[in-house]
Protein backbone atom coordinates (compact mmCIF):
# COMPACT_ATOMS: atom_id res chain seq x y z
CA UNK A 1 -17.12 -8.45 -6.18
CA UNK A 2 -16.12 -5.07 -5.11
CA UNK A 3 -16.28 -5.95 -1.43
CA UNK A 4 -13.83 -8.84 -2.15
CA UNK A 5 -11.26 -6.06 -3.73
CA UNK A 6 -11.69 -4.02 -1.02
CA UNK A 7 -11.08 -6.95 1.37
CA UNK A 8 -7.74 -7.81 -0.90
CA UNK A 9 -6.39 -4.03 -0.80
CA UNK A 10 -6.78 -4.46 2.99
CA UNK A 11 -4.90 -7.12 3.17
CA UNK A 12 -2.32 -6.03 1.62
CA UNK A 13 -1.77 -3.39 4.00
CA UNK A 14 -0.69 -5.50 6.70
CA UNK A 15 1.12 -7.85 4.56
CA UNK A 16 3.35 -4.57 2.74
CA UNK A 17 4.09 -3.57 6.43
CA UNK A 18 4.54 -6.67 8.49
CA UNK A 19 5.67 -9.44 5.61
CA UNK A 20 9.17 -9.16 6.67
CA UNK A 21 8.34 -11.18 10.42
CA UNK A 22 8.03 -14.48 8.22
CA UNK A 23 10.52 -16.62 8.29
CA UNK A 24 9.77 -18.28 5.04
CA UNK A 25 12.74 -17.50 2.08
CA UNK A 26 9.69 -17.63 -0.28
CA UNK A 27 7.62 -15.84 1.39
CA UNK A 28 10.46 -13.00 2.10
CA UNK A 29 11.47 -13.28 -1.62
CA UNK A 30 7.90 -12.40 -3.01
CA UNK A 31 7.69 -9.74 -0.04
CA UNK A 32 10.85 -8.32 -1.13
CA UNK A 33 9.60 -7.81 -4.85
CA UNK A 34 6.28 -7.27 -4.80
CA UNK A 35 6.56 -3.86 -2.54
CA UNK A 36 8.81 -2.41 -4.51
CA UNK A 37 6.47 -3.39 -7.75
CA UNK A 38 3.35 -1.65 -5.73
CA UNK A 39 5.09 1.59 -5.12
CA UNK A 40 6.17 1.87 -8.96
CA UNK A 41 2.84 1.01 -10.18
CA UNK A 42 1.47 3.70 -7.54
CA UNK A 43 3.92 6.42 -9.47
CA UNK A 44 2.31 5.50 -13.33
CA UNK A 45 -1.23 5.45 -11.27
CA UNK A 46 -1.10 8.82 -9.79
CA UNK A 47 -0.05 7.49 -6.52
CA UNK A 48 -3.09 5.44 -6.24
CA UNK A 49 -3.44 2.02 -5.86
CA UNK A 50 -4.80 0.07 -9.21
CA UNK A 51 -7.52 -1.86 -6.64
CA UNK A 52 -9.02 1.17 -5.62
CA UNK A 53 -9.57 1.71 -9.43
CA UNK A 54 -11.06 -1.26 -9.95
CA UNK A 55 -13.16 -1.15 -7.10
CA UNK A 56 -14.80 2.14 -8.24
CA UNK A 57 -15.26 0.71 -11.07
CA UNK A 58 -17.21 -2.08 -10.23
CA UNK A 59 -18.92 -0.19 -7.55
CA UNK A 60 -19.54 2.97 -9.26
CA UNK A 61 -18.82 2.35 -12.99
CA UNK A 62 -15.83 4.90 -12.75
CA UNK A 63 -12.45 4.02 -13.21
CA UNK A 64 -11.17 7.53 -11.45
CA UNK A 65 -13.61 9.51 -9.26
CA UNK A 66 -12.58 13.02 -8.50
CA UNK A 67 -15.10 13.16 -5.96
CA UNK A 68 -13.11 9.65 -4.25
CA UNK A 69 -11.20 11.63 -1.13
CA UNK A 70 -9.33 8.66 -0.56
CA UNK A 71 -8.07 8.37 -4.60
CA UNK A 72 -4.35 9.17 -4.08
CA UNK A 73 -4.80 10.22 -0.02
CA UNK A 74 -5.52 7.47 1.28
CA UNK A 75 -2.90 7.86 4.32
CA UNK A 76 -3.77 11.24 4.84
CA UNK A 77 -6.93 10.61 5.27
CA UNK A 78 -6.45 7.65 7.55
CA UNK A 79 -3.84 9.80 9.88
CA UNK A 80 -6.58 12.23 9.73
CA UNK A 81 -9.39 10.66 10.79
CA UNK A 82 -7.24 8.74 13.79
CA UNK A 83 -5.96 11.63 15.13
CA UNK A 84 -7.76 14.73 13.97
CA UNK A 85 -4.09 15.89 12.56
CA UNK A 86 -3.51 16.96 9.22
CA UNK A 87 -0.20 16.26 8.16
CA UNK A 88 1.53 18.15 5.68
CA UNK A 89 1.96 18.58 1.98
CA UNK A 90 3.40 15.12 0.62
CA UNK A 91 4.02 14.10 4.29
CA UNK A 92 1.61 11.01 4.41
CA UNK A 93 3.78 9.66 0.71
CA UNK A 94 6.87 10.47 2.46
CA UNK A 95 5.82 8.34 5.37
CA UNK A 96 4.68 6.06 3.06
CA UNK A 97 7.69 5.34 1.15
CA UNK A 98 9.88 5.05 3.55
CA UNK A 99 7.54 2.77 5.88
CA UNK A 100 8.00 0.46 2.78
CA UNK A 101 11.29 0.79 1.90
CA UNK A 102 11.87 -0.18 5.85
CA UNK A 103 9.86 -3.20 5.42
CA UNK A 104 11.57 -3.97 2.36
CA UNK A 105 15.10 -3.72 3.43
CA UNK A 106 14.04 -5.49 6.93
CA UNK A 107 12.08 -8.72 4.45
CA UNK A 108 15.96 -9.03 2.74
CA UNK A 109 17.83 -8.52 5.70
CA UNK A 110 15.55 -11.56 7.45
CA UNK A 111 15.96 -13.87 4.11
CA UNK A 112 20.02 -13.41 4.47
CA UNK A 113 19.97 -14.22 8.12
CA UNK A 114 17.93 -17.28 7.04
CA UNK A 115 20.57 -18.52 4.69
């Protein structure tokens, strides 16, 4: 069960960052909402993701692990770990949030071009 979490918090990666390409108004109109949602649930979460809580739960019987680098850096990490780079302080939520808001404003602008 945990690995199918996992597999559903990838996924949404791609879909928070790319959703906007398809031209489907429904599609656009759930993309449009649901990032938004995410990054407000991330700020009463401690900017972490409510899948990676339930997947250390079910893999480790903790909802929060202080010893999880990735709870509430996952970016960092990732930027880290690509490129041997640590960004800065809050950088990686910056880049974040506005990578979303982007995607956001670009899912909106596509559903008004579609009509």
């Amino acid at each position: 069960m945990a690995d199918w979490v996992a597999a559903v918090h990838s996924a949404c990666i791609p879909y928070c960052l790319l959703g906007w390409i398809v031209p489907y108004p429904l599609w656009l109109k759930v993309h449009a909402a649901f990032v938004p949602t995410m990054v407000v649930h991330w700020w009463f979460n401690r900017n972490v993701c409510i899948l990676s809580n339930v997947e250390s739960y079910l893999r480790h019987g903790q909802w929060w692990r202080r010893d999880d680098a990735d709870q509430g850096a996952w970016v960092e990490n990732k930027i880290r770990a690509l490129t041997g780079w640590t960004p800065p302080a809050g950088f990686s939520t910056l880049a974040t949030y506005v990578a979303l808001a982007a995607s956001t404003a670009a899912s909106i602008i596509h559903l008004r071009r579609l009509g």
